[in-house]
N, C-alpha and C. Protein backbone atom coordinates (compact mmCIF):
# COMPACT_ATOMS: atom_id res chain seq x y z
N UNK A 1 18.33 -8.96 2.65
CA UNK A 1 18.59 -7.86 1.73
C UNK A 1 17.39 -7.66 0.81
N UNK A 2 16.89 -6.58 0.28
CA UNK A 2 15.53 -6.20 0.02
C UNK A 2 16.62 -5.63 -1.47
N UNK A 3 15.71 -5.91 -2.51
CA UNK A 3 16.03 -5.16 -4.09
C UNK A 3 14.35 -4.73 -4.28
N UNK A 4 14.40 -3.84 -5.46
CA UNK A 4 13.29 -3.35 -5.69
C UNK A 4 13.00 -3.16 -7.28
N UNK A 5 12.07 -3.00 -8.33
CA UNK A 5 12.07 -3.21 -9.58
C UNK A 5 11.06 -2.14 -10.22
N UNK A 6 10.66 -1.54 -10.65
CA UNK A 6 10.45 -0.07 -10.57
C UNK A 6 9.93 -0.35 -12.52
N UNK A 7 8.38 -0.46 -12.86
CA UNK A 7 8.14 -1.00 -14.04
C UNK A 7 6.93 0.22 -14.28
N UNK A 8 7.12 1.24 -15.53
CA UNK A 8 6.02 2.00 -15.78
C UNK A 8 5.17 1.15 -16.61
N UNK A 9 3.76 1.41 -16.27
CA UNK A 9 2.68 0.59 -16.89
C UNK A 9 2.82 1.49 -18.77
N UNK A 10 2.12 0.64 -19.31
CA UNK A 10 2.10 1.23 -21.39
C UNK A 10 -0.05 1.15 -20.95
N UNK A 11 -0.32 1.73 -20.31
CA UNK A 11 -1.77 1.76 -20.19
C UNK A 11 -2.20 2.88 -21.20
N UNK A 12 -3.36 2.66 -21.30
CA UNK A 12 -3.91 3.18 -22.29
C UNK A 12 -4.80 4.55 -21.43
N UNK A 13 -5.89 5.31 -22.15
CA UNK A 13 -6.00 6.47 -21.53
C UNK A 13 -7.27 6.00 -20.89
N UNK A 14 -8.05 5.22 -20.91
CA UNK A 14 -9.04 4.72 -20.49
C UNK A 14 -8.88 3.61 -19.88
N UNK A 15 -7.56 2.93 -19.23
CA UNK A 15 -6.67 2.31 -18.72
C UNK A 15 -6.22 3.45 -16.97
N UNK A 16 -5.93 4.24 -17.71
CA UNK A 16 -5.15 5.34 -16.51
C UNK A 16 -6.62 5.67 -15.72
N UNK A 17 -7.65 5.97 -16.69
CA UNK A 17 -8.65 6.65 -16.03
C UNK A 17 -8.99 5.49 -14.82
N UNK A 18 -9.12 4.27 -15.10
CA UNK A 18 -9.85 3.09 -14.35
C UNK A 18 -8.39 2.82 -12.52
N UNK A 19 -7.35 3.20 -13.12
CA UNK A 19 -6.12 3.48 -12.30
C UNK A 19 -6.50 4.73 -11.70
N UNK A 20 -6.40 5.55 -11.67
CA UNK A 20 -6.61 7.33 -10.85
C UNK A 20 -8.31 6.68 -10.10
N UNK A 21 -9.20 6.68 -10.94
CA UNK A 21 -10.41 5.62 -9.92
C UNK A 21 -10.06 4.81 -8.53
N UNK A 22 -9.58 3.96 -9.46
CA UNK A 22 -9.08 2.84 -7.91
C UNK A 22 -8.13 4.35 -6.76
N UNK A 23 -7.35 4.54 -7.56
CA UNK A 23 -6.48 5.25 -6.81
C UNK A 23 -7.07 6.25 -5.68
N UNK A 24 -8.02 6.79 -6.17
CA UNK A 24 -8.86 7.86 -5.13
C UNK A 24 -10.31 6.62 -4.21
N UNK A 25 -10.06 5.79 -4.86
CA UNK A 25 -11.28 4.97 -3.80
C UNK A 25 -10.79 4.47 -2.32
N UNK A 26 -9.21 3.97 -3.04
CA UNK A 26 -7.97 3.55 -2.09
C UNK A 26 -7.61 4.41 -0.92
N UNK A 27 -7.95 5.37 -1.22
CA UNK A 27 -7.46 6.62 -0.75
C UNK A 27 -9.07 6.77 0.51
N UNK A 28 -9.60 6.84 -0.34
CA UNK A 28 -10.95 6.65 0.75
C UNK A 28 -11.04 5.42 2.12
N UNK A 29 -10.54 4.57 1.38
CA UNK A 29 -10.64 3.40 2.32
C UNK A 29 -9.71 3.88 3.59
N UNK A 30 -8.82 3.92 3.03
CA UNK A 30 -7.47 4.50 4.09
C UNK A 30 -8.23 5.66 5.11
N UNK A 31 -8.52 6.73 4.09
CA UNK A 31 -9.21 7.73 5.46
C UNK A 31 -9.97 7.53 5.90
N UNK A 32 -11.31 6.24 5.72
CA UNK A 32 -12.22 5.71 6.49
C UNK A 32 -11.57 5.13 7.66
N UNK A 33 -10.74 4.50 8.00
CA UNK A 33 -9.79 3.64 8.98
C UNK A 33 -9.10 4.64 9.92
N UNK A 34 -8.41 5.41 9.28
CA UNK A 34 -8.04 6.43 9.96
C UNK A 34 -8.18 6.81 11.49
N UNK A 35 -9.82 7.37 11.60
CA UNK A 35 -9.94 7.56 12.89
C UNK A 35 -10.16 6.34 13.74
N UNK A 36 -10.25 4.93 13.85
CA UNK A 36 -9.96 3.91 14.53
C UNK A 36 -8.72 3.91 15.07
N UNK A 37 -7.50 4.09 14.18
CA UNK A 37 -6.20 4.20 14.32
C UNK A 37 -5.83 4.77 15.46
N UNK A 38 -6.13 6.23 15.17
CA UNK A 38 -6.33 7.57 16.29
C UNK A 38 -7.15 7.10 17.62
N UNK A 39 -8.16 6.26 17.54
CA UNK A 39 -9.35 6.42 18.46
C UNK A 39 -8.31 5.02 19.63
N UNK A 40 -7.79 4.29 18.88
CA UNK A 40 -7.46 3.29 19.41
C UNK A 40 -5.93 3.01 19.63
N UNK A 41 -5.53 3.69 18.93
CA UNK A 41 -4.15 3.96 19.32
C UNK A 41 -3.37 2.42 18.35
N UNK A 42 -3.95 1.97 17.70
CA UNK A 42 -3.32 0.69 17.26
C UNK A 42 -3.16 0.78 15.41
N UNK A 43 -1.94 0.16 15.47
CA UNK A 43 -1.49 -0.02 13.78
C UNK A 43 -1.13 -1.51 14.07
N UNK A 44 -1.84 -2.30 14.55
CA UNK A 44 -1.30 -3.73 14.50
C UNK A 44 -2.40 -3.79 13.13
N UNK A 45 -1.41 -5.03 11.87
CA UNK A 45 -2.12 -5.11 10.96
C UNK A 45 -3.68 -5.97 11.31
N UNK A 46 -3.49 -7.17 11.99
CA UNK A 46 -4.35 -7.97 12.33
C UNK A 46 -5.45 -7.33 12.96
N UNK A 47 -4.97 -6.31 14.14
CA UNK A 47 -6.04 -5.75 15.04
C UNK A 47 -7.18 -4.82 14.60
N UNK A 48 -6.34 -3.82 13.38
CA UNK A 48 -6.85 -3.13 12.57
C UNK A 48 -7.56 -4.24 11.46
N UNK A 49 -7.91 -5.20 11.21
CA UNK A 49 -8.46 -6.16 10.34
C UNK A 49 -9.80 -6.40 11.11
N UNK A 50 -9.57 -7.11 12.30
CA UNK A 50 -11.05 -7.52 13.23
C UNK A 50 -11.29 -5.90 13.60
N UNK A 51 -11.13 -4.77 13.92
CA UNK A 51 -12.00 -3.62 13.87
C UNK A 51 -12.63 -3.11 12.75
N UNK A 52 -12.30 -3.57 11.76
CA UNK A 52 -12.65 -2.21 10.38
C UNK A 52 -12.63 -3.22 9.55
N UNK A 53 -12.70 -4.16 9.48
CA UNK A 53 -13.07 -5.07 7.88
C UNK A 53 -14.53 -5.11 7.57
N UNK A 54 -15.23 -5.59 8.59
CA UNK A 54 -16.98 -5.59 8.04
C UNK A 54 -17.28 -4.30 7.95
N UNK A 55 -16.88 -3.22 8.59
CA UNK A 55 -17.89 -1.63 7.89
C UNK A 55 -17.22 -1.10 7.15
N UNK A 56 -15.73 -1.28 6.79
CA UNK A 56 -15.16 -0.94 5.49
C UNK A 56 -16.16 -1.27 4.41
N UNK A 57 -16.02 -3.04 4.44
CA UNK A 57 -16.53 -3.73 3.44
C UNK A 57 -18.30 -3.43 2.61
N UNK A 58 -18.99 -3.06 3.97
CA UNK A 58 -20.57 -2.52 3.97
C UNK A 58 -20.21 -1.21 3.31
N UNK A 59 -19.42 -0.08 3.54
CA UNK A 59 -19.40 1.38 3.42
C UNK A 59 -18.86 0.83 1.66
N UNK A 60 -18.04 0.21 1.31
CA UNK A 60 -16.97 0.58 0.14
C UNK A 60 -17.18 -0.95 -0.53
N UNK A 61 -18.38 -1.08 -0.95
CA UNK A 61 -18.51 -2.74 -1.25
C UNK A 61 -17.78 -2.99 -2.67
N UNK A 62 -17.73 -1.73 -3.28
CA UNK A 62 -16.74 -2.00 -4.51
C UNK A 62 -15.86 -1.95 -4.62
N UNK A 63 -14.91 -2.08 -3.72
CA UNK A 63 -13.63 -1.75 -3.90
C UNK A 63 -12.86 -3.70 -3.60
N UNK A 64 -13.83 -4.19 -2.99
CA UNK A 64 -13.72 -5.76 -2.82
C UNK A 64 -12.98 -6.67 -1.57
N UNK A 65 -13.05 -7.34 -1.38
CA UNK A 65 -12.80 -7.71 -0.23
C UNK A 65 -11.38 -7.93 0.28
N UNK A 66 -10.16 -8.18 -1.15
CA UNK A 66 -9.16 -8.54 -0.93
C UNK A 66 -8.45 -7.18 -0.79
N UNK A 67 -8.99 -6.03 -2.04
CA UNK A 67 -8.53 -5.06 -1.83
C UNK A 67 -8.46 -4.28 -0.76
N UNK A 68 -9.73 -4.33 -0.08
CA UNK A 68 -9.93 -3.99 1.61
C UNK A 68 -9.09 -4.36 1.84
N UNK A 69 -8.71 -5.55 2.25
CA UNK A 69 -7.44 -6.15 3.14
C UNK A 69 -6.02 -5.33 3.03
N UNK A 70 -5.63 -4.99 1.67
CA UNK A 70 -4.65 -4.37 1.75
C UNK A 70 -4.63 -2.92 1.68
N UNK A 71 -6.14 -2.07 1.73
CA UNK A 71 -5.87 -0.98 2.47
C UNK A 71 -5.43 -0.89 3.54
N UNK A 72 -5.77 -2.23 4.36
CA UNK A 72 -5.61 -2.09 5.97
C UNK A 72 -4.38 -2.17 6.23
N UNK A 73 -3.40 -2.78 5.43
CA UNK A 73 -2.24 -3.23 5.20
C UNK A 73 -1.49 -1.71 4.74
N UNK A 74 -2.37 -0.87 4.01
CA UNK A 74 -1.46 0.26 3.94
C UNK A 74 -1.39 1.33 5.27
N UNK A 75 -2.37 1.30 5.28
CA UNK A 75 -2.65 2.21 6.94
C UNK A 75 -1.70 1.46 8.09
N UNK A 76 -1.53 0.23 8.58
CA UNK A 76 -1.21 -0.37 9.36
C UNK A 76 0.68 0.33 9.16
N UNK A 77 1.19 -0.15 7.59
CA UNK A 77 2.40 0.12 7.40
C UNK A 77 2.67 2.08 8.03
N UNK A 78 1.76 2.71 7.16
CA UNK A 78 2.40 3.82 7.09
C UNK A 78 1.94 4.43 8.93
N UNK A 79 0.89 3.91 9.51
CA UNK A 79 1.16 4.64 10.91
C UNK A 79 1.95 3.58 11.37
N UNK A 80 2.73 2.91 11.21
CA UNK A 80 4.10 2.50 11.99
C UNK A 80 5.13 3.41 11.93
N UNK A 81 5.30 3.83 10.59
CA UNK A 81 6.07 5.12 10.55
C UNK A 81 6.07 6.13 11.10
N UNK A 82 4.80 6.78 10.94
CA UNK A 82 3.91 8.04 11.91
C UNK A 82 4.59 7.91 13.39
N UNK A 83 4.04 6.82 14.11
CA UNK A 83 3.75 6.57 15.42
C UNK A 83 4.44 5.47 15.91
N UNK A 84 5.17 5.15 15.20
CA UNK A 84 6.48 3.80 16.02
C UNK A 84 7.47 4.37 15.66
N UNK A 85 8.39 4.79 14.66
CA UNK A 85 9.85 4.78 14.23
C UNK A 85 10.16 5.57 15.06
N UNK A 86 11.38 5.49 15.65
CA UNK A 86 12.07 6.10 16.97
C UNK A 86 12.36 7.17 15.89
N UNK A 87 12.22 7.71 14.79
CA UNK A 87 13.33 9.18 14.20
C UNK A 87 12.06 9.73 13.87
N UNK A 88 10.40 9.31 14.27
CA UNK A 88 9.74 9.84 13.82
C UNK A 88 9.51 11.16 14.82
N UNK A 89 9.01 12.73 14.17
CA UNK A 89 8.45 13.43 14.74
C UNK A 89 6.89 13.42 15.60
N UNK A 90 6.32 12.40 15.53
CA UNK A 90 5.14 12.14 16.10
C UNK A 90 4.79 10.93 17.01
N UNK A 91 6.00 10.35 17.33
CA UNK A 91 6.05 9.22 18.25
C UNK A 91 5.16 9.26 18.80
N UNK A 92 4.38 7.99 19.18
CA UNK A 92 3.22 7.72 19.93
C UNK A 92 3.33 8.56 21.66
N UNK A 93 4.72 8.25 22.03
CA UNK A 93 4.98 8.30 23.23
C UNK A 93 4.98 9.87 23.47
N UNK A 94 5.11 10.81 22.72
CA UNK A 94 4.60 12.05 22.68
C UNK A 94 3.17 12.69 22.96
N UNK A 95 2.48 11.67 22.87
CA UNK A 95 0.88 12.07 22.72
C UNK A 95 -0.01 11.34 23.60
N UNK A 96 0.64 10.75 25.10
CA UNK A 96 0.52 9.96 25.79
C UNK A 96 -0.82 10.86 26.72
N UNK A 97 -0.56 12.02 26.70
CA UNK A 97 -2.04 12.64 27.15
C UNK A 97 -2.83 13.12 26.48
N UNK A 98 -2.73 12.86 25.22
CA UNK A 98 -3.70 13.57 24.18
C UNK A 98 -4.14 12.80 23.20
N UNK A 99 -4.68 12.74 22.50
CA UNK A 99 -5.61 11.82 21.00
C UNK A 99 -4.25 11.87 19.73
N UNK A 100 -4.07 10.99 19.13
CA UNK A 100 -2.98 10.84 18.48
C UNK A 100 -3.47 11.85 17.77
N UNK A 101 -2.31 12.26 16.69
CA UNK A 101 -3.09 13.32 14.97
C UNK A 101 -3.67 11.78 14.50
N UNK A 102 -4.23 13.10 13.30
CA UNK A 102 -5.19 12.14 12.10
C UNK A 102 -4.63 12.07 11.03
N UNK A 103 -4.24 10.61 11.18
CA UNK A 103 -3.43 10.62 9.29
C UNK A 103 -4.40 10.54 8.20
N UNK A 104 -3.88 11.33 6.94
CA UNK A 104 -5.45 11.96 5.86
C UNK A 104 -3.92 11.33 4.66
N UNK A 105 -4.82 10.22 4.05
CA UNK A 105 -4.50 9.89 2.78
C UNK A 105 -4.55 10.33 1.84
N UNK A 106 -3.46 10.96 1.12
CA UNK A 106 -3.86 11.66 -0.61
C UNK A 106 -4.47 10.59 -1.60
N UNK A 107 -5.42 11.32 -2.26
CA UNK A 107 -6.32 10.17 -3.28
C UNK A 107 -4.59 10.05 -4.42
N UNK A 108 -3.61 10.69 -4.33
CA UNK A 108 -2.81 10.32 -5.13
C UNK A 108 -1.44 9.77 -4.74
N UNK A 109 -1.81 9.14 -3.90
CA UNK A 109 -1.01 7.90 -2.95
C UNK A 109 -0.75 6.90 -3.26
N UNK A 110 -0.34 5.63 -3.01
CA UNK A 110 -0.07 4.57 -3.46
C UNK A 110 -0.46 3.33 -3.20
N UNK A 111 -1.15 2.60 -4.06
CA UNK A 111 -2.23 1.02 -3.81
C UNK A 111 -1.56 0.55 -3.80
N UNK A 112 -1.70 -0.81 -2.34
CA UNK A 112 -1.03 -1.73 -2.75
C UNK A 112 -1.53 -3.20 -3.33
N UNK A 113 -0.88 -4.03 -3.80
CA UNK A 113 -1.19 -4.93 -4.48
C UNK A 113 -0.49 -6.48 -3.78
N UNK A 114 -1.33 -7.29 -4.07
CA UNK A 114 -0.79 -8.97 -3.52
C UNK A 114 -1.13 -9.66 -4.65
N UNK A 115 -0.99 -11.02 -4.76
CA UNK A 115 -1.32 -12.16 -5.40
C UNK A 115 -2.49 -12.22 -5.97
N UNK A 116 -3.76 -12.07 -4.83
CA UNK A 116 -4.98 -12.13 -5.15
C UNK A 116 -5.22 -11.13 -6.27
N UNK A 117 -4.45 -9.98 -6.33
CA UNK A 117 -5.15 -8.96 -7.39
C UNK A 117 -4.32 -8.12 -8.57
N UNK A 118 -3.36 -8.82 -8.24
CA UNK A 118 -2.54 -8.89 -9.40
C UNK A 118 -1.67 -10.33 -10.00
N UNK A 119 -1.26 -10.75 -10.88
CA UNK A 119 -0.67 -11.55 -11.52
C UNK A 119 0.04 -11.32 -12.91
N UNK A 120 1.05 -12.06 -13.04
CA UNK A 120 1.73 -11.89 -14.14
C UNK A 120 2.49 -13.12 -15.18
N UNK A 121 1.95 -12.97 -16.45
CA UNK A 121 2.30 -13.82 -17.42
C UNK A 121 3.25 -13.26 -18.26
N UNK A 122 4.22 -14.21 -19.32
CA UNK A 122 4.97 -13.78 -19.74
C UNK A 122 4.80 -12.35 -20.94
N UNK A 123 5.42 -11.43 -20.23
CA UNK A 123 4.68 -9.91 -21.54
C UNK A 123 3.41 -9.51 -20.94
N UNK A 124 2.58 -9.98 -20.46
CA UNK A 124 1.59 -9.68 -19.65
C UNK A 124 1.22 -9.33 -18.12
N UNK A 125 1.05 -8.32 -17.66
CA UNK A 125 0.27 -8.22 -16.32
C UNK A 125 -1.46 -7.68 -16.02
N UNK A 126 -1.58 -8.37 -15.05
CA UNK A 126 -3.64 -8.33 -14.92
C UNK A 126 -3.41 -7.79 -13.36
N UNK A 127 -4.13 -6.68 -13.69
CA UNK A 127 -4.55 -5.99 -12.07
C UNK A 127 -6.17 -5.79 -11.67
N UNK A 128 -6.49 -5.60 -10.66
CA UNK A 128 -7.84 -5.81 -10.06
C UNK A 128 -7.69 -4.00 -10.18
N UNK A 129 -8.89 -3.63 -10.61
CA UNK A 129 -9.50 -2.50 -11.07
C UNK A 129 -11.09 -2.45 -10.08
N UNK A 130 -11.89 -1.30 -10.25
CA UNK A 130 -13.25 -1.34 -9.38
C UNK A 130 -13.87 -1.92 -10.88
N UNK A 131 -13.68 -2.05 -12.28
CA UNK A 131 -14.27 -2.30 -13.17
C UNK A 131 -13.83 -3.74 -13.24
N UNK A 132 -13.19 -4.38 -12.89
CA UNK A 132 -13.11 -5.52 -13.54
C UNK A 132 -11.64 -5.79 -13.81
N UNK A 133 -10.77 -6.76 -13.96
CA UNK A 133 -9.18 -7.01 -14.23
C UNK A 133 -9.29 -6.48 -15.33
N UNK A 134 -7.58 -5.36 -15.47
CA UNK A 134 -7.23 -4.92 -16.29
C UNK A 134 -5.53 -5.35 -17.09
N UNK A 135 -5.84 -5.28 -18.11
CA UNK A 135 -4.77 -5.87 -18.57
C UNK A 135 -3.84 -5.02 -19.14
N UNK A 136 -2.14 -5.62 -19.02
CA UNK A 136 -1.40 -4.44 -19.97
C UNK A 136 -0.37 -5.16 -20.20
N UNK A 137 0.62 -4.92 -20.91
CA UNK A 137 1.89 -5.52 -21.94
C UNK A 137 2.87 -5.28 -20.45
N UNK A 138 3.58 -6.37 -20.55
CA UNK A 138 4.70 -5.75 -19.35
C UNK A 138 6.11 -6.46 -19.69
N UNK A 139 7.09 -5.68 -20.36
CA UNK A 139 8.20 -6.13 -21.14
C UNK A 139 9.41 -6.20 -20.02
N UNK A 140 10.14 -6.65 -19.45
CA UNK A 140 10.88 -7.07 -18.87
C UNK A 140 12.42 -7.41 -19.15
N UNK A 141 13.43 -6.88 -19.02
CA UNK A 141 14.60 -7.36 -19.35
C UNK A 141 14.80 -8.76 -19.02
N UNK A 142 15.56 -9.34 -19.18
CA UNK A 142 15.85 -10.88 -18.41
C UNK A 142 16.88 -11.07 -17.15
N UNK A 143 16.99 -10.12 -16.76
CA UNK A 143 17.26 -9.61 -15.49
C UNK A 143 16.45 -9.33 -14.42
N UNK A 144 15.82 -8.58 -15.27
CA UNK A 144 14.82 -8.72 -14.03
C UNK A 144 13.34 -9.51 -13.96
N UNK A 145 13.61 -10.47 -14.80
CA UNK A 145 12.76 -12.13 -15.08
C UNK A 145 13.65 -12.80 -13.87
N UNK A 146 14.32 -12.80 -13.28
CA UNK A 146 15.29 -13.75 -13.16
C UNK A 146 15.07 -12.84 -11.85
N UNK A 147 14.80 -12.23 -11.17
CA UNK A 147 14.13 -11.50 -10.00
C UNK A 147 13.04 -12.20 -9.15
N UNK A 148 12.06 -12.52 -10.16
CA UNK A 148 10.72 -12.85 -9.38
C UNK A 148 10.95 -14.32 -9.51
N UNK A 149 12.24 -14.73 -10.63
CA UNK A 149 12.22 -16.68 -9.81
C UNK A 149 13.41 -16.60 -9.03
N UNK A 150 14.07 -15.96 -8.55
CA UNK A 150 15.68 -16.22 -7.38
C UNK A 150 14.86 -15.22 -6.23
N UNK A 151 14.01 -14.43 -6.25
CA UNK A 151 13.84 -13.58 -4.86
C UNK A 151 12.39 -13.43 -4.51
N UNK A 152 12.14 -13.75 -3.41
CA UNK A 152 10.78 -13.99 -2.65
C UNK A 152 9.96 -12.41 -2.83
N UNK A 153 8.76 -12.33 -3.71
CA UNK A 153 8.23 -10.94 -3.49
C UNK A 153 7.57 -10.46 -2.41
N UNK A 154 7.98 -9.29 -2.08
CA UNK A 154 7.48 -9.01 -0.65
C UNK A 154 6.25 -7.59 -0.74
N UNK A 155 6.32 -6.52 -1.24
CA UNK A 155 5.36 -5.63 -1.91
C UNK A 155 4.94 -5.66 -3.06
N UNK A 156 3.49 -5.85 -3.63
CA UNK A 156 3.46 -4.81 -4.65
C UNK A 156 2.87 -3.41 -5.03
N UNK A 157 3.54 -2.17 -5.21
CA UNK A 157 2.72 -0.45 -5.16
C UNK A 157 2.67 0.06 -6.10
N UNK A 158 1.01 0.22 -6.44
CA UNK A 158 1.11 1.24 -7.98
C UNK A 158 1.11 2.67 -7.56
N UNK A 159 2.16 3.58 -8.10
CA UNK A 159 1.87 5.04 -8.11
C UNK A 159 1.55 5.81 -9.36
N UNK A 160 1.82 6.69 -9.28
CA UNK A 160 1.55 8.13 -10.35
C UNK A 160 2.60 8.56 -10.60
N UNK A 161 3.40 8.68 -11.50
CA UNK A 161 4.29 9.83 -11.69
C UNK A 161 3.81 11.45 -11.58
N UNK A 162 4.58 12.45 -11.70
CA UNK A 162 4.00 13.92 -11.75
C UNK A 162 3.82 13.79 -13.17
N UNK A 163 4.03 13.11 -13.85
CA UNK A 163 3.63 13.13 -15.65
C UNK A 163 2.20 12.46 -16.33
N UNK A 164 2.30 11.81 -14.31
CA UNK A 164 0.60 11.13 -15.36
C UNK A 164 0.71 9.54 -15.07
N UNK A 165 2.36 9.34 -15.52
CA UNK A 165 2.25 7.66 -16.10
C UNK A 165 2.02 6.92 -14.55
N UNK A 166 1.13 5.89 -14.68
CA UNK A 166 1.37 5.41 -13.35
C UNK A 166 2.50 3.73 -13.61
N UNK A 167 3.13 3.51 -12.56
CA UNK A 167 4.12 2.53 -12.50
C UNK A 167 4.26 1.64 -11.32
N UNK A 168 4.47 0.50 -11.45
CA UNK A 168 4.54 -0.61 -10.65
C UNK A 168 5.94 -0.81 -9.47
N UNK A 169 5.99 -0.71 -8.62
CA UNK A 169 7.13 -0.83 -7.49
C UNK A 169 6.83 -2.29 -7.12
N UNK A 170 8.07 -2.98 -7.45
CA UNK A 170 7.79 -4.47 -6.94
C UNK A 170 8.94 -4.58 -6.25
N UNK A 171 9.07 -5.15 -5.11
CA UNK A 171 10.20 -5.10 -3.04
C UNK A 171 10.40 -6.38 -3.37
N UNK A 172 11.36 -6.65 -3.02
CA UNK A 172 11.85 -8.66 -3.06
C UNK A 172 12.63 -8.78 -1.85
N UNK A 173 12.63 -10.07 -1.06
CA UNK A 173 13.76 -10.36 -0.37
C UNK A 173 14.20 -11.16 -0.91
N UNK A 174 15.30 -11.59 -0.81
CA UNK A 174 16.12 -12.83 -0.94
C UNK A 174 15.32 -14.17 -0.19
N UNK A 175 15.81 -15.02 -0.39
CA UNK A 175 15.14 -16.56 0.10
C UNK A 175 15.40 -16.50 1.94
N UNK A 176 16.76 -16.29 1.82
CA UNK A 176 17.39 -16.51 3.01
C UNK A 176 17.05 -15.36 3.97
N UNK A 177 16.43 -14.31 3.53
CA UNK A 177 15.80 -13.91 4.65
C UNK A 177 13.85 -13.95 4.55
N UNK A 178 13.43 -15.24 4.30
CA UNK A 178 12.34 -15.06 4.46
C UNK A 178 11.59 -15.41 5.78
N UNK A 179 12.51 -15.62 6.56
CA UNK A 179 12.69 -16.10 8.15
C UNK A 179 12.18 -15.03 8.95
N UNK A 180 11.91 -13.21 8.08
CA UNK A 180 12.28 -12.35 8.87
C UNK A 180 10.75 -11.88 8.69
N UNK A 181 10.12 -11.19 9.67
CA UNK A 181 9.02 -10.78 9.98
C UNK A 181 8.67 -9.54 8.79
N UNK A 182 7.91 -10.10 7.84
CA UNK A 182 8.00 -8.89 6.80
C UNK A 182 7.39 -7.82 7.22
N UNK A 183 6.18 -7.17 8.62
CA UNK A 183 6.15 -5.89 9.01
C UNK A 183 7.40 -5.74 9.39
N UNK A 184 8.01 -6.27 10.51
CA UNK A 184 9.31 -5.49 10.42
C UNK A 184 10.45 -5.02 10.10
N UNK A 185 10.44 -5.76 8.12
CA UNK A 185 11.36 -5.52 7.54
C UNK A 185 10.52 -3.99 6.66
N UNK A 186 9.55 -3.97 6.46
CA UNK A 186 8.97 -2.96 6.10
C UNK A 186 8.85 -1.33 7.25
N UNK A 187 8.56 -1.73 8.16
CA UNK A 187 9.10 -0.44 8.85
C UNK A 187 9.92 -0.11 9.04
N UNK A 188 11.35 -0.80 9.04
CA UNK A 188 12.52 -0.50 8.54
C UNK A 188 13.01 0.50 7.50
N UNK A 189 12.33 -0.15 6.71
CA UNK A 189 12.18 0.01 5.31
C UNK A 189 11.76 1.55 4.99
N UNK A 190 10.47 1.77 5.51
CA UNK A 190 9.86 3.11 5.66
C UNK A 190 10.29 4.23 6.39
N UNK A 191 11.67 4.29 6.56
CA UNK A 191 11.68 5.16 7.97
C UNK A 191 11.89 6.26 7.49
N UNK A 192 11.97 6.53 6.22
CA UNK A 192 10.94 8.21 5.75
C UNK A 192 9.89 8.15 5.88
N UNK A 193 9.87 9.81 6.29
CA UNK A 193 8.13 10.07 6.47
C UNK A 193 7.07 10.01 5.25
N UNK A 194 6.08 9.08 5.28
CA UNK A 194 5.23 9.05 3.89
C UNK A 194 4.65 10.02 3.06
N UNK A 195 5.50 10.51 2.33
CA UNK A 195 4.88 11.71 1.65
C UNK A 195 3.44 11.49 1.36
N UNK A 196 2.81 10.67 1.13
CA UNK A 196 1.44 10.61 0.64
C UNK A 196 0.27 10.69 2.01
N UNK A 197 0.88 11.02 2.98
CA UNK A 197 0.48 10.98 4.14
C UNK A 197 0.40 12.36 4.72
N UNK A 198 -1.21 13.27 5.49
CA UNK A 198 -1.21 14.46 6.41
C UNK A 198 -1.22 14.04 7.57
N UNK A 199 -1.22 14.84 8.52
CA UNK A 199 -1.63 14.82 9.82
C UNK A 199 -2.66 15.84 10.02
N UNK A 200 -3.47 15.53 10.64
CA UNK A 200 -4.51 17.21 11.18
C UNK A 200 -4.87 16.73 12.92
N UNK A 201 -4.18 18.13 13.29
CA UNK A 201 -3.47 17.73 14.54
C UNK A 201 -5.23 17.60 15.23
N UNK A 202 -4.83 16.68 16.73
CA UNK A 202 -6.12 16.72 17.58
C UNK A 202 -6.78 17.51 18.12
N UNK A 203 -8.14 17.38 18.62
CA UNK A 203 -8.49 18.62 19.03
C UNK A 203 -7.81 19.02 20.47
């Protein structure tokens, strides 16, 4: 069973600016990968890692090495959706004589985050920025303290509101299902189509 925790950041305005940054670099990384995806027909996370990690890393050296990793991790998730989910309109198996579409990342899409680049102390959270870790107040009921020690975290996604504020999406499983293949509790998971996601069909 998957719960989810939904925390707007108190960032400051030169805080947001260093957030909308990452956010459109993120966004780059993703559409750099892109046509591999297409060219190769593969959203395996791993496979997509040994193709596109060293010229990501050369092309986008600031964006860092861990963060790379989980662009690849976002691309990998969201063309499972695209091009695996049986309710999807673009099933792979549709395009069996032709070049898949091209999925085009909005720079106002959603980063994701792991261990390596984020962390959290009590009242406090530190995120990996292209400037350097950024810090912000992060107040918590005791409810949902009592979240991240009873349930295994499984995502973390910063977005944008349409107001500006950007906010933290944190995914948990329970203990007892940590047995379960977390891509495929996540494409599950996704089986709406990714709004932050185009297609531009093949030639």
């Amino acid at each position: 069973m998957k719960t989810n925790l939904c925390v707007a950041l108190n960032a400051t305005p030169e805080q947001a600016e260093k957030l909308r940054e990452l956010q459109t670099s993120f966004a780059q990384v993703c559409n750099a990968l892109s046509p591999l995806v297409q060219e190769h027909r593969c959203w395996n996370r791993v496979t997509l890692h040994h193709l596109a990690y060293k010229g990501l890393r050369e092309k986008f050296p600031s964006m860092g090495s861990q963060m790379t990793c989980n662009a690849i991790y976002a691309v990998s998730l969201a063309s499972r959706v695209v091009f695996q989910h049986p309710a999807s309109p673009y099933h792979h198996t549709k395009f069996e004589a032709k070049r898949l579409p091209l999925l085009r990342f909005s720079d106002q899409g959603p980063v994701y985050f792991d261990r390596h680049t984020l962390s959290i102390k009590p009242g406090l959270i530190s995120l990996y920025t292209l400037g350097g870790r950024m810090h912000c107040e992060l107040q918590l009921a005791r409810k949902d303290e009592m979240m991240f020690r009873e349930q295994k975290l499984r995502d973390v996604v910063l977005t944008r509101r349409p107001d500006g504020v950007f906010q933290l999406l944190f995914s948990f499983v329970h203990e007892n299902d940590g047995g379960a293949d977390a891509k495929t509790l996540a494409g599950r998971d996704l089986g709406t189509f990714p709004s932050h996601v185009q297609l531009e069909a093949s030639a």
